[in-house]
PDB file of N, CA and C in Angstrom:
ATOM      1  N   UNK A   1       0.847  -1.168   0.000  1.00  0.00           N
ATOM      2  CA  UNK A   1       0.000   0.000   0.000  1.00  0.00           C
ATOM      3  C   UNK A   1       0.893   1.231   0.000  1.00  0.00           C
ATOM      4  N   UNK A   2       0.712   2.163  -0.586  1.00  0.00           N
ATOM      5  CA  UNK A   2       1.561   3.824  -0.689  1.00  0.00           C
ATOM      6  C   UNK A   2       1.351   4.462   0.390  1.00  0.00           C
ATOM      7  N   UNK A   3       2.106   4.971   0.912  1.00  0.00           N
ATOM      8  CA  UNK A   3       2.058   5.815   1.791  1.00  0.00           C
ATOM      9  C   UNK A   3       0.540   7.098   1.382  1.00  0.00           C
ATOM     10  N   UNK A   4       0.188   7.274   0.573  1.00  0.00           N
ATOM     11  CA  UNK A   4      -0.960   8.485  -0.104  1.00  0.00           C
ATOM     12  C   UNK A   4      -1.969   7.720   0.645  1.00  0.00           C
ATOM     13  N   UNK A   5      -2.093   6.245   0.144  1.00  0.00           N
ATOM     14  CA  UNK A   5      -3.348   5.365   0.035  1.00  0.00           C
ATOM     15  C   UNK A   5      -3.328   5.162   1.578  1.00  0.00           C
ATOM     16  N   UNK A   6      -2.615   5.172   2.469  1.00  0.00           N
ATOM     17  CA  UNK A   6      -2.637   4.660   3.918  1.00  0.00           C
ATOM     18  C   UNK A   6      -2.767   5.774   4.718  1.00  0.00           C
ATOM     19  N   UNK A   7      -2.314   6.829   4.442  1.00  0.00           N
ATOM     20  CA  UNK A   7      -2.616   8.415   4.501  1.00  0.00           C
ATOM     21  C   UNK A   7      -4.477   8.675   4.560  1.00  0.00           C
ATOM     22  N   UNK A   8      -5.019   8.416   3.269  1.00  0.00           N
ATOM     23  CA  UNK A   8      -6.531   8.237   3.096  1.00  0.00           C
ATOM     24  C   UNK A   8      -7.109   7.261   4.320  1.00  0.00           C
ATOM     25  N   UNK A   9      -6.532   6.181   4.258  1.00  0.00           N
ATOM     26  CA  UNK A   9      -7.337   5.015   5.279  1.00  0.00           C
ATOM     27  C   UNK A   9      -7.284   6.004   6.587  1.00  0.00           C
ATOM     28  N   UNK A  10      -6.259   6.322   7.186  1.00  0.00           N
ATOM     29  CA  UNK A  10      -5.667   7.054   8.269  1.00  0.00           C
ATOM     30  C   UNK A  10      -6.367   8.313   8.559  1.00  0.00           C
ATOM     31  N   UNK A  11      -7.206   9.463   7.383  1.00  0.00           N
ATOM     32  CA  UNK A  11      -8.151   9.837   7.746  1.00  0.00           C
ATOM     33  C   UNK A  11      -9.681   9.720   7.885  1.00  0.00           C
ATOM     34  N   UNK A  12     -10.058   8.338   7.004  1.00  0.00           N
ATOM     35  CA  UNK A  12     -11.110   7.827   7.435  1.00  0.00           C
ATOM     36  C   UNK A  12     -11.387   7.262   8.892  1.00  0.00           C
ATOM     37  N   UNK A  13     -10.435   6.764   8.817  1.00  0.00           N
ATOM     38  CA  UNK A  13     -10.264   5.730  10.941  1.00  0.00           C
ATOM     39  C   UNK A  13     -10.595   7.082  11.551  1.00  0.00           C
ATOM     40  N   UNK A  14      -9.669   8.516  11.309  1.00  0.00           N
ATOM     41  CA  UNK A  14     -10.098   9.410  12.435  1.00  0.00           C
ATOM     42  C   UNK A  14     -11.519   9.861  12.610  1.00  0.00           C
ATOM     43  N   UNK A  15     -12.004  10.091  11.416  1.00  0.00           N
ATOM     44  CA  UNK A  15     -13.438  10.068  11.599  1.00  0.00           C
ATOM     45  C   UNK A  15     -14.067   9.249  12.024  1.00  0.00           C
ATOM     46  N   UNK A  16     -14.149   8.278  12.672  1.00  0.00           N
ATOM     47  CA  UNK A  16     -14.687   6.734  12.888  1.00  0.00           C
ATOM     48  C   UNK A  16     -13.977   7.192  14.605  1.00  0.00           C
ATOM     49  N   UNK A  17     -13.060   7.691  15.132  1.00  0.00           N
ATOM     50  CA  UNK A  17     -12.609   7.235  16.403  1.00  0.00           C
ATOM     51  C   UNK A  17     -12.709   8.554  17.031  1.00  0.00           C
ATOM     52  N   UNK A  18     -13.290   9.687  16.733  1.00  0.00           N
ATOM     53  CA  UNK A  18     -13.562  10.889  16.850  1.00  0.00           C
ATOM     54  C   UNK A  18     -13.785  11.024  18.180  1.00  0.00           C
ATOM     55  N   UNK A  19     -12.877  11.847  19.590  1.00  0.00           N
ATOM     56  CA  UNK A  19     -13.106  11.248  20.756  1.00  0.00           C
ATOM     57  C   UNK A  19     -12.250  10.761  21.475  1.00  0.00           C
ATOM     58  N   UNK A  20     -11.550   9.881  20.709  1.00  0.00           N
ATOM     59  CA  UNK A  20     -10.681   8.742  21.280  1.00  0.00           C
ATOM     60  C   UNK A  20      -9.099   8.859  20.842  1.00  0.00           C
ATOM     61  N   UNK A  21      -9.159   9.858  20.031  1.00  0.00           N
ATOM     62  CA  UNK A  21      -7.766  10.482  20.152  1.00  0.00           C
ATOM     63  C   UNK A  21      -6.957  11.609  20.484  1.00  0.00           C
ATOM     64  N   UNK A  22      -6.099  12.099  20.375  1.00  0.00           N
ATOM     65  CA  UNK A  22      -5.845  13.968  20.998  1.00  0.00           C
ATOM     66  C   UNK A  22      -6.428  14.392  20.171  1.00  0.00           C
ATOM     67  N   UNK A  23      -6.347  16.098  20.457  1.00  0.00           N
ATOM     68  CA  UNK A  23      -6.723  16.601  19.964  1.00  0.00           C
ATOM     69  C   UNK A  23      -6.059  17.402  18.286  1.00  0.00           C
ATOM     70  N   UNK A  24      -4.583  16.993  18.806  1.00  0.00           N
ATOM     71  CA  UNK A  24      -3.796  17.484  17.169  1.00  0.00           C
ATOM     72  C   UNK A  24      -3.634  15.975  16.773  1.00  0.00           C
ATOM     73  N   UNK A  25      -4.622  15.070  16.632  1.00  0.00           N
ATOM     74  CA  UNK A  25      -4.070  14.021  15.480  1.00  0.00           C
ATOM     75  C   UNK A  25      -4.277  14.472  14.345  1.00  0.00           C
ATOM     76  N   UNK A  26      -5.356  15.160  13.946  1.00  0.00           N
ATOM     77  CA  UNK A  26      -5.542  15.546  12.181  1.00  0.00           C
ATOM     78  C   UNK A  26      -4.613  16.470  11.368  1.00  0.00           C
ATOM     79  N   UNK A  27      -4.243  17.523  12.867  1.00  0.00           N
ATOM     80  CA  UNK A  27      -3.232  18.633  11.865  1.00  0.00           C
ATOM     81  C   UNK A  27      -1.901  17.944  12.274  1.00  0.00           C
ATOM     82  N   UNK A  28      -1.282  17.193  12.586  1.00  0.00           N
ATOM     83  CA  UNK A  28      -0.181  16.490  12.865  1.00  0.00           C
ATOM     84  C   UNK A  28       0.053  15.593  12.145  1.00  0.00           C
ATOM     85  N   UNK A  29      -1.099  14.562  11.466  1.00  0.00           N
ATOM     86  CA  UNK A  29      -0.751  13.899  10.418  1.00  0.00           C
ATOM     87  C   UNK A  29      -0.526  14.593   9.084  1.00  0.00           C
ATOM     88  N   UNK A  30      -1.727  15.183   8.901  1.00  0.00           N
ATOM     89  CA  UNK A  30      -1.732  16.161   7.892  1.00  0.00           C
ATOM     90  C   UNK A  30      -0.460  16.537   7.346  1.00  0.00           C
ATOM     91  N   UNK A  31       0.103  17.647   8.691  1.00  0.00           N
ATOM     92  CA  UNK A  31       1.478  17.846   8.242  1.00  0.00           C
ATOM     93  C   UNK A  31       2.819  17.027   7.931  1.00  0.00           C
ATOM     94  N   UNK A  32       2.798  15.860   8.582  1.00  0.00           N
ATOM     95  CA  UNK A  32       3.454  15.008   8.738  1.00  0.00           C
ATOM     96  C   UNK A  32       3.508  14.386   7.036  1.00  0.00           C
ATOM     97  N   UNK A  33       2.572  14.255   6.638  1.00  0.00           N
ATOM     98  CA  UNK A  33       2.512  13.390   5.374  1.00  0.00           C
ATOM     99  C   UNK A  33       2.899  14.602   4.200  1.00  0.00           C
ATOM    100  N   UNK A  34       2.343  15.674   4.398  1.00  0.00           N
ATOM    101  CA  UNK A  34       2.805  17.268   3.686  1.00  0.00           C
ATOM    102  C   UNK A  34       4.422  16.836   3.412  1.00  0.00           C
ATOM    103  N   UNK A  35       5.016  17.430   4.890  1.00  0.00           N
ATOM    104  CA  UNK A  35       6.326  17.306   4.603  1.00  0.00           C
ATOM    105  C   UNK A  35       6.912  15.889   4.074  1.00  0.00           C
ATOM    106  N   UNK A  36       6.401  14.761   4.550  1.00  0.00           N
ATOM    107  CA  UNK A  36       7.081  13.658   3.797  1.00  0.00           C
ATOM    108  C   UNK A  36       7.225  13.605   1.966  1.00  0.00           C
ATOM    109  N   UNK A  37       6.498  14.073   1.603  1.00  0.00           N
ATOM    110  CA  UNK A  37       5.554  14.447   0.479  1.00  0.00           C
ATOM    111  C   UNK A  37       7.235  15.422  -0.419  1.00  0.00           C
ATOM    112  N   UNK A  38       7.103  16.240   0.362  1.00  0.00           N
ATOM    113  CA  UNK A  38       7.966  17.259  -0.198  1.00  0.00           C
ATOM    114  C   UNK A  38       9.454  16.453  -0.080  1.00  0.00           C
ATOM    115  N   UNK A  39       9.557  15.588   0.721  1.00  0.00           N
ATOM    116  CA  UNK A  39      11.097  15.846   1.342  1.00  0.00           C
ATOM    117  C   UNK A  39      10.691  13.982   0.079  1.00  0.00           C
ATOM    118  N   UNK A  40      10.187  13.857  -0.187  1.00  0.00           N
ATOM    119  CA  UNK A  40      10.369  12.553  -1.494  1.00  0.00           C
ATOM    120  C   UNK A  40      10.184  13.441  -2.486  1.00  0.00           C
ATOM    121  N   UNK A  41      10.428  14.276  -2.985  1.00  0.00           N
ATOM    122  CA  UNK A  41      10.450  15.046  -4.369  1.00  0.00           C
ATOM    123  C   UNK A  41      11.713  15.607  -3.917  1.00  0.00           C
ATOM    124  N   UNK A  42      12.274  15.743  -3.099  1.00  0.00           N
ATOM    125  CA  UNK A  42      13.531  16.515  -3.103  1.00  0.00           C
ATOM    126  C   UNK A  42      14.776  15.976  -3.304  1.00  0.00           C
ATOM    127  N   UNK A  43      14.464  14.630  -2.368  1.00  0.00           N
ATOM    128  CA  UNK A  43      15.141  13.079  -2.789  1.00  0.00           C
ATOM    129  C   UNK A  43      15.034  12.791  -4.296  1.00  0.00           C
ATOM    130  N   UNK A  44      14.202  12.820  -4.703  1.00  0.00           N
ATOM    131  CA  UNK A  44      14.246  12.301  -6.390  1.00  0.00           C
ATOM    132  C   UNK A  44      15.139  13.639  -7.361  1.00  0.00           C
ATOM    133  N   UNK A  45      15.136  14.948  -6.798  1.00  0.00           N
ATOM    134  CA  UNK A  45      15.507  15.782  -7.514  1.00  0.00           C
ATOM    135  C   UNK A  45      16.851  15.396  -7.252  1.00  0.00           C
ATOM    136  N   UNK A  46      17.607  14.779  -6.192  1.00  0.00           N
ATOM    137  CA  UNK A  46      18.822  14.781  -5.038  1.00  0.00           C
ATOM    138  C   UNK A  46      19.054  13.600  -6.150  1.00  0.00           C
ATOM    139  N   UNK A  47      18.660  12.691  -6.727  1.00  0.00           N
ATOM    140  CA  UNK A  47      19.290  11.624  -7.506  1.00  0.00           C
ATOM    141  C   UNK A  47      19.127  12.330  -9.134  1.00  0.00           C
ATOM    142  N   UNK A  48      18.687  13.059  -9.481  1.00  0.00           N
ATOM    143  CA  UNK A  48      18.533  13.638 -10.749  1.00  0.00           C
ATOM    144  C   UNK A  48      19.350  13.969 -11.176  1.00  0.00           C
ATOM    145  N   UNK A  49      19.610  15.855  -9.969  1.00  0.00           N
ATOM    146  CA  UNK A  49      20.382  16.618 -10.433  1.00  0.00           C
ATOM    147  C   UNK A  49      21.559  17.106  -9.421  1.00  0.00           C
ATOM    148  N   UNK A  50      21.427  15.590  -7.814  1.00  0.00           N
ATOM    149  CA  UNK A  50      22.699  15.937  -7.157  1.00  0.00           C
ATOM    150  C   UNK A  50      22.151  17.075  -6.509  1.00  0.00           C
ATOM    151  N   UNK A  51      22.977  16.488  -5.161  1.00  0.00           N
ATOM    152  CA  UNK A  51      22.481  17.217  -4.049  1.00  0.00           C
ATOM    153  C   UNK A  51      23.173  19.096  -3.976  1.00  0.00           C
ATOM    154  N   UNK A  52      24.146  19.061  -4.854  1.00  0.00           N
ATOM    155  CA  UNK A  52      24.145  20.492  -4.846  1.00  0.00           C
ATOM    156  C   UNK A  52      23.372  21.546  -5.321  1.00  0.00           C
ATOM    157  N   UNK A  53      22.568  20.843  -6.402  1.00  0.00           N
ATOM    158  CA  UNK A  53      21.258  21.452  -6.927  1.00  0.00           C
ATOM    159  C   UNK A  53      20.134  21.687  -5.877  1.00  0.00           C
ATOM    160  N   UNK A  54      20.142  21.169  -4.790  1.00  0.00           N
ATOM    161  CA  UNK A  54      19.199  21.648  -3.899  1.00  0.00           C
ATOM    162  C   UNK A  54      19.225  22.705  -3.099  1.00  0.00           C
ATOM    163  N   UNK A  55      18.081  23.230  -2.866  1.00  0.00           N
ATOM    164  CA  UNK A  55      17.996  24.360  -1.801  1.00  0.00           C
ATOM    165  C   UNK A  55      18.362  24.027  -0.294  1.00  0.00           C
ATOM    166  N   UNK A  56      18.574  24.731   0.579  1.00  0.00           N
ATOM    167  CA  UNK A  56      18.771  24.566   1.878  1.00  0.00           C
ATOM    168  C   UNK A  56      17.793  23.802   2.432  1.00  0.00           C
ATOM    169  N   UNK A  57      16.291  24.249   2.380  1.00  0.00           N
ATOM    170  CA  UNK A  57      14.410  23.757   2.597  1.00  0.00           C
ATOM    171  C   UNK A  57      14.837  22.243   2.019  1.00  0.00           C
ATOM    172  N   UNK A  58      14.913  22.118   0.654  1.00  0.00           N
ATOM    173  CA  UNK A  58      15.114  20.908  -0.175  1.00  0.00           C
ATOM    174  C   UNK A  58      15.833  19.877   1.182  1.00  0.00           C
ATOM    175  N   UNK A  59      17.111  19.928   1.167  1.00  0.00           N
ATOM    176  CA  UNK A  59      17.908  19.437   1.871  1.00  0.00           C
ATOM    177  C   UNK A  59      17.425  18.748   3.378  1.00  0.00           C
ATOM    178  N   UNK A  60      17.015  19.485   4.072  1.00  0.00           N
ATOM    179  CA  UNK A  60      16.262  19.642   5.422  1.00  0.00           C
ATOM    180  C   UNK A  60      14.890  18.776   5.065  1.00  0.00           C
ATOM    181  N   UNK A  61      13.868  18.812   4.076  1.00  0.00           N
ATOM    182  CA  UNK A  61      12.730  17.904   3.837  1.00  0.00           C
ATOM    183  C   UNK A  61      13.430  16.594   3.392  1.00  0.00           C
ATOM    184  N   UNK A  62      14.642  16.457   2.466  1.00  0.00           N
ATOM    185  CA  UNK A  62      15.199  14.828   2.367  1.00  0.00           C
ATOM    186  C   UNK A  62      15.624  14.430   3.514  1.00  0.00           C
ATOM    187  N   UNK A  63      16.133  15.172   4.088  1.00  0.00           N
ATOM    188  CA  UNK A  63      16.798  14.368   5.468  1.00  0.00           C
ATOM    189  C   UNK A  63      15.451  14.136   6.752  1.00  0.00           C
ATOM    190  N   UNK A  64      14.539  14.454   6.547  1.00  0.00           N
ATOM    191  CA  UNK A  64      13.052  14.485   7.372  1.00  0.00           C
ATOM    192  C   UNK A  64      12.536  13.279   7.150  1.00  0.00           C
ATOM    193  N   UNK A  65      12.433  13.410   5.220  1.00  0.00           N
ATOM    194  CA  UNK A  65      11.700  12.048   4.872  1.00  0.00           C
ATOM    195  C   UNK A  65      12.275  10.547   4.687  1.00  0.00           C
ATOM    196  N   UNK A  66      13.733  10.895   5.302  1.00  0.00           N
ATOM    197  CA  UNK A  66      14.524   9.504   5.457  1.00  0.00           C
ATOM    198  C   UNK A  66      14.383   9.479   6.865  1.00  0.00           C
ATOM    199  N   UNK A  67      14.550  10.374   8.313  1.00  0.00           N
ATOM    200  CA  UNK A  67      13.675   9.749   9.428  1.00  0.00           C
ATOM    201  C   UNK A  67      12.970   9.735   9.268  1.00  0.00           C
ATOM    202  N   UNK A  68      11.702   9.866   8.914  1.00  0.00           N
ATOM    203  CA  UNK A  68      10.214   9.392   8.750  1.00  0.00           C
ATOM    204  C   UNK A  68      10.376   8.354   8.304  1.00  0.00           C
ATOM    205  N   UNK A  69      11.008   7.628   7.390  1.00  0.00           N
ATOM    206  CA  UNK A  69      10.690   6.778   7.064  1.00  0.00           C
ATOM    207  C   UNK A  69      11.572   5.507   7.914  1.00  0.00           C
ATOM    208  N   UNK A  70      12.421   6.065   8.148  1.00  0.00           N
ATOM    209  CA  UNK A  70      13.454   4.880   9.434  1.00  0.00           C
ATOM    210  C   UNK A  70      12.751   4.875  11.102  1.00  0.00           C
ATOM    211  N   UNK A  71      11.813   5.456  11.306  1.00  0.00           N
ATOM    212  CA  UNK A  71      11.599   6.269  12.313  1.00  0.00           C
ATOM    213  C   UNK A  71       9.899   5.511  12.504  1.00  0.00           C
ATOM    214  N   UNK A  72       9.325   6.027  11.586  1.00  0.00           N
ATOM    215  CA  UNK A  72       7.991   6.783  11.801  1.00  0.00           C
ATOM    216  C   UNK A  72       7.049   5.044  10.875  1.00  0.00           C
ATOM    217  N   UNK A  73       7.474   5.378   9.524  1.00  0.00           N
ATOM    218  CA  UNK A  73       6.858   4.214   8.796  1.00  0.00           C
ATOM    219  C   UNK A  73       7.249   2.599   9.108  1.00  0.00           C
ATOM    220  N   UNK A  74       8.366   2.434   9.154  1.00  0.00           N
ATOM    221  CA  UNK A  74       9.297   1.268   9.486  1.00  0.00           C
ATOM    222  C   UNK A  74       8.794   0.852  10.941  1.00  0.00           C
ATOM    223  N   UNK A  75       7.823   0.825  11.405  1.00  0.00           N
ATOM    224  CA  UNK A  75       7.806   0.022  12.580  1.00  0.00           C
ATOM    225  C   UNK A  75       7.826  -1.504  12.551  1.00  0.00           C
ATOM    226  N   UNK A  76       8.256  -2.216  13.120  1.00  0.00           N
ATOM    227  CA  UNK A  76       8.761  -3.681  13.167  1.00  0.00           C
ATOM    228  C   UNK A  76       7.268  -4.438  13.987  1.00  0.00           C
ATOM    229  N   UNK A  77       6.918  -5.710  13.829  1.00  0.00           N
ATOM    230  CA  UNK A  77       6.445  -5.949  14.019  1.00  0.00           C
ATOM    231  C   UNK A  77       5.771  -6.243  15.387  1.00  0.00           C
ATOM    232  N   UNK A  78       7.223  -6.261  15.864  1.00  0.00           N
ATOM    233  CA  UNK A  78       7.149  -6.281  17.616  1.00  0.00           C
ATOM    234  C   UNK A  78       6.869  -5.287  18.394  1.00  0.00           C
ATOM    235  N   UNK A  79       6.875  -4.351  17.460  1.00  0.00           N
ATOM    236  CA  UNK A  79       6.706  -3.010  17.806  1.00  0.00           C
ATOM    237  C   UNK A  79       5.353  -2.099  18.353  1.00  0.00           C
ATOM    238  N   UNK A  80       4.551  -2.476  19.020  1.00  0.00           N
ATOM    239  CA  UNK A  80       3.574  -1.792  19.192  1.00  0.00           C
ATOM    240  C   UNK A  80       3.205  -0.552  20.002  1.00  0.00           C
ATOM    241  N   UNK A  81       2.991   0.435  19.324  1.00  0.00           N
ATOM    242  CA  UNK A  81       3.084   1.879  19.598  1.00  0.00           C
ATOM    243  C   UNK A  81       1.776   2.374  19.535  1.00  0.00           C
ATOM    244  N   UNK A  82       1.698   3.040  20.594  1.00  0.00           N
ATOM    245  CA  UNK A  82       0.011   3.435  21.359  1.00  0.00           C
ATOM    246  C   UNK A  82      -0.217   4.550  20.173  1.00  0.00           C
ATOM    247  N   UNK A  83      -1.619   5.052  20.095  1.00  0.00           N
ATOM    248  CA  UNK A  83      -1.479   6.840  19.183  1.00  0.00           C
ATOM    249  C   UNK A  83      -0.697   7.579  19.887  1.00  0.00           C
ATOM    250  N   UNK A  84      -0.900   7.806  21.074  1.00  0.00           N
ATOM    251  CA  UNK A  84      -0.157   8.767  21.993  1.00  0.00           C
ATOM    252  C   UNK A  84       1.559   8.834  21.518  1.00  0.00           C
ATOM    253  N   UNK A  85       2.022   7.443  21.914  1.00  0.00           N
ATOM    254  CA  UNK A  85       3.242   7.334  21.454  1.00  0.00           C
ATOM    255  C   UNK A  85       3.771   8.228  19.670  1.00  0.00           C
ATOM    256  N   UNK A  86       2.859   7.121  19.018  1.00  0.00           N
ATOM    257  CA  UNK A  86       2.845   7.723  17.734  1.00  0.00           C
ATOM    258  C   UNK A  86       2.553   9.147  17.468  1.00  0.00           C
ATOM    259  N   UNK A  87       1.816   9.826  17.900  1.00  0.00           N
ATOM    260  CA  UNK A  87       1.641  11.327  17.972  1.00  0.00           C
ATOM    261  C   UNK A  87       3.139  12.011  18.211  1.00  0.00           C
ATOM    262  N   UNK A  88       3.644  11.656  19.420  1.00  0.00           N
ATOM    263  CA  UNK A  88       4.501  11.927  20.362  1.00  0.00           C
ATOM    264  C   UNK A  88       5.962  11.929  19.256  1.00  0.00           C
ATOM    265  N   UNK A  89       5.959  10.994  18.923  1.00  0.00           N
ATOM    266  CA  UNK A  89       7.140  10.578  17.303  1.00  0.00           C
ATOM    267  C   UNK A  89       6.631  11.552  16.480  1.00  0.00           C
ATOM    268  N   UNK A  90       5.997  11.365  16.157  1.00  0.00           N
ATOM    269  CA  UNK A  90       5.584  12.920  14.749  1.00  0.00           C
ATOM    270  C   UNK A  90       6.056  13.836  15.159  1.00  0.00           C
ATOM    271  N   UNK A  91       5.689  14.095  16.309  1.00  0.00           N
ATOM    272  CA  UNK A  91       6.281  15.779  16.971  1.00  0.00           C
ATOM    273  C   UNK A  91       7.542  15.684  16.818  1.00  0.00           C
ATOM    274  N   UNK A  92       8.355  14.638  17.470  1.00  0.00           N
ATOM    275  CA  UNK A  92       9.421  14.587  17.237  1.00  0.00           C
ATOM    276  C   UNK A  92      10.511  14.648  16.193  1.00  0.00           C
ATOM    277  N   UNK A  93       9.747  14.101  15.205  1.00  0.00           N
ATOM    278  CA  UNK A  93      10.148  14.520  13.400  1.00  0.00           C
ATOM    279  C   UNK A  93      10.381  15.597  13.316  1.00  0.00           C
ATOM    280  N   UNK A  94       8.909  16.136  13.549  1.00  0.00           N
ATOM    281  CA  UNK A  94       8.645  17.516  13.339  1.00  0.00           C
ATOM    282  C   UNK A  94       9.451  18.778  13.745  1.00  0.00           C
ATOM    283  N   UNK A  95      10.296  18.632  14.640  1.00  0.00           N
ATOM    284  CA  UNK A  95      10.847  19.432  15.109  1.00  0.00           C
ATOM    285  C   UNK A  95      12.351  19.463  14.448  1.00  0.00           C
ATOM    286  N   UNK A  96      12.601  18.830  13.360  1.00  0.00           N
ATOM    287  CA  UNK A  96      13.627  18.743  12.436  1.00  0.00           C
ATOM    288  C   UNK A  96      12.921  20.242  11.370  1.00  0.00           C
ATOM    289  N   UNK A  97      12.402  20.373  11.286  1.00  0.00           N
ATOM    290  CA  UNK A  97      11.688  21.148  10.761  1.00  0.00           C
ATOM    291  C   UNK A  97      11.318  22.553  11.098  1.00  0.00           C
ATOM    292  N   UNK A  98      11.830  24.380  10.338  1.00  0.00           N
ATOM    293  CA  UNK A  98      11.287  24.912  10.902  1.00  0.00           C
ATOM    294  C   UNK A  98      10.058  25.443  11.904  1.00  0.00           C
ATOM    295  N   UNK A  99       9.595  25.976  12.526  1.00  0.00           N
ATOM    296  CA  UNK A  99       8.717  26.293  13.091  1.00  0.00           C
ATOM    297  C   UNK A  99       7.416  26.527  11.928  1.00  0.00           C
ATOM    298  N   UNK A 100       8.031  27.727  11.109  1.00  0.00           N
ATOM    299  CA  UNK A 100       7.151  28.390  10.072  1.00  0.00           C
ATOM    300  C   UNK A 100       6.767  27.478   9.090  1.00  0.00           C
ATOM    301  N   UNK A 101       7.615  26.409   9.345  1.00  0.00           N
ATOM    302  CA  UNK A 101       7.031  25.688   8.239  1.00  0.00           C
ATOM    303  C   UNK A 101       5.661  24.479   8.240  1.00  0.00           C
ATOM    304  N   UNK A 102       5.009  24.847   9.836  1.00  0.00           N
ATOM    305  CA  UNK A 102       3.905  23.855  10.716  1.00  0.00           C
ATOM    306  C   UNK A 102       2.940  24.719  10.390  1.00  0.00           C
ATOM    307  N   UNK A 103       2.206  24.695   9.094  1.00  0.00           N
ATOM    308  CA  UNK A 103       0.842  25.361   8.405  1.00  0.00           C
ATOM    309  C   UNK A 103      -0.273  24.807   8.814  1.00  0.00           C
ATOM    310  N   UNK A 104       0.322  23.254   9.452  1.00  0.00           N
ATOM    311  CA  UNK A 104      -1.412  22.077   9.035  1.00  0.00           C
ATOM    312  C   UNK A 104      -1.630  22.478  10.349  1.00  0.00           C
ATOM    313  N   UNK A 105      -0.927  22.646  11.172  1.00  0.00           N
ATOM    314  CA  UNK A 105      -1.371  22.279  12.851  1.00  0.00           C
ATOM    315  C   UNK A 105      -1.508  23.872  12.971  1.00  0.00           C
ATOM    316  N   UNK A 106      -2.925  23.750  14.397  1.00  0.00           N
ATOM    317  CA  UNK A 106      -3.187  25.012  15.093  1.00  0.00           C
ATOM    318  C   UNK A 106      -2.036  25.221  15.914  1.00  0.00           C
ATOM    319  N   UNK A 107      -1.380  26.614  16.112  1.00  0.00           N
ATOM    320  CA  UNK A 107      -0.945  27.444  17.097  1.00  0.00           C
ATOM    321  C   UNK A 107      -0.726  26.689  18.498  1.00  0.00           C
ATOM    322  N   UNK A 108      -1.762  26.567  18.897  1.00  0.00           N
ATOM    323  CA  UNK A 108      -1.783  26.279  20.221  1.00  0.00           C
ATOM    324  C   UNK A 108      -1.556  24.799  20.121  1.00  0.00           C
ATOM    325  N   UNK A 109      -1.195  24.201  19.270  1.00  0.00           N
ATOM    326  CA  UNK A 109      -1.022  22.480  19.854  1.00  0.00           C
ATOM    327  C   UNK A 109       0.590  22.423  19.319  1.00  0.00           C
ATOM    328  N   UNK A 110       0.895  23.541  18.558  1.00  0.00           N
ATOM    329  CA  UNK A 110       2.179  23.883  18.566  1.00  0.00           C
ATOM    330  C   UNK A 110       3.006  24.144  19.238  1.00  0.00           C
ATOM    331  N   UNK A 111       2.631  24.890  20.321  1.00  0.00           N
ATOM    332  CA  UNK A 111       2.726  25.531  21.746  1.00  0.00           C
ATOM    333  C   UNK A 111       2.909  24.121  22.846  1.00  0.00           C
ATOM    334  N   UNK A 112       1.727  23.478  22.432  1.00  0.00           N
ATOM    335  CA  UNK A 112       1.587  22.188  23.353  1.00  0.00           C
ATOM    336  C   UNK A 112       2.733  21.292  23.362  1.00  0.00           C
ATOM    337  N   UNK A 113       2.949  20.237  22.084  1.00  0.00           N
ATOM    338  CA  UNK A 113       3.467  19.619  21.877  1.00  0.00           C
ATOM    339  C   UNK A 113       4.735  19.686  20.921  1.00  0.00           C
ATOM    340  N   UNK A 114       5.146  20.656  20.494  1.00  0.00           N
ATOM    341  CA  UNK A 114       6.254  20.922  19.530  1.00  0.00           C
ATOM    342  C   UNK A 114       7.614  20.852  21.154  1.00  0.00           C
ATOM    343  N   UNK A 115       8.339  19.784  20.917  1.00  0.00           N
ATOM    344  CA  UNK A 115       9.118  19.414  21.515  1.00  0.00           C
ATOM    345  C   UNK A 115      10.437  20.904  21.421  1.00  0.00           C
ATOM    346  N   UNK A 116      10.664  20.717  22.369  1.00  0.00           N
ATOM    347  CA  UNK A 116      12.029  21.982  22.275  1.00  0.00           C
ATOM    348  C   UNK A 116      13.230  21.386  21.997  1.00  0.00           C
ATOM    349  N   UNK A 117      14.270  22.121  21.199  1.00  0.00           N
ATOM    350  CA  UNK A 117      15.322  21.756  20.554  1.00  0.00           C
ATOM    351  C   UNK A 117      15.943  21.573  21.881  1.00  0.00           C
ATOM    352  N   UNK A 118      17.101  20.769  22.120  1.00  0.00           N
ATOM    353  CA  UNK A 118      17.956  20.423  23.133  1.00  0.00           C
ATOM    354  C   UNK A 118      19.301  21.153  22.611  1.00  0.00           C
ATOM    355  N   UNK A 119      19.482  22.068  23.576  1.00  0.00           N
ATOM    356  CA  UNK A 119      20.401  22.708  23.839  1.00  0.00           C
ATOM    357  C   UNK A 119      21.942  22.436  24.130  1.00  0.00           C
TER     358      UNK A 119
END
C-alpha cells in the first residue's frame, strides 16, 4: 500500500474514532505526510540533479523524509506503539523542521506539543 493510500485510510479511521484520540491528530498527520511528500520530491531531484542542486528547505525535507521513514513508517512488528506514542514521534520529526514551516497544525497544539530543541 503507498504511503498516499494509507494516509486516506488514516483519515477515514479518524473520523470513525472521533473522541478517542488527541486533539492534534488531524493537523499532525496532515502535516506530517505534507512534509514527507515534499522531502520525497527533493530526494528524487537529489538523484537527478545531485544534491548540490538543492535548496537549503530541499535538503532539510530529504533528510526528514529519510527519518520518517526509518523512524515513523518502518515500525517492526514487535513493535507496538500506542497513538499517543505515535503522535509523540511525529512531533518529534517535526521538530527537524522549521517552526514556520507547521501550516497544518493550530498554534496552540504547537505551543503544546512541539518538543524543544535540546540545547
Amino acid at each position: 500500500m503507498s504511503l498516499l493510500a494509507a494516509e486516506g485510510r488514516i483519515d477515514k479511521e479518524i473520523d470513525h474514532i472521533e473522541g478517542k484520540t488527541r486533539a492534534d491528530h488531524a493537523g499532525t498527520m496532515n502535516q506530517l505526510f505534507a512534509a514527507y511528500a515534499r522531502g520525497k520530491e527533493a530526494k528524487e531531484l537529489m538523484t537527478i540533479l545531485g544534491e548540490a542542486a538543492l535548496s537549503d528547505d530541499d535538503k532539510l525535507y530529504a533528510k526528514f523524509a529519510e527519518e520518517f521513514e526509518k523512524r515513523y513508517v518502518s515500525q517492526g512488528f514487535d513493535e507496538n506503539r500506542t497513538i499517543e506514542e505515535t503522535l509523540d514521534l511525529g512531533w518529534e520529526l517535526l521538530r527537524m523542521l522549521p517552526r514556520s514551516e507547521l501550516k497544518r497544525i493550530k498554534p496552540e497544539f504547537i505551543a503544546k506539543y512541539l518538543p524543544k530543541k535540546q540545547q
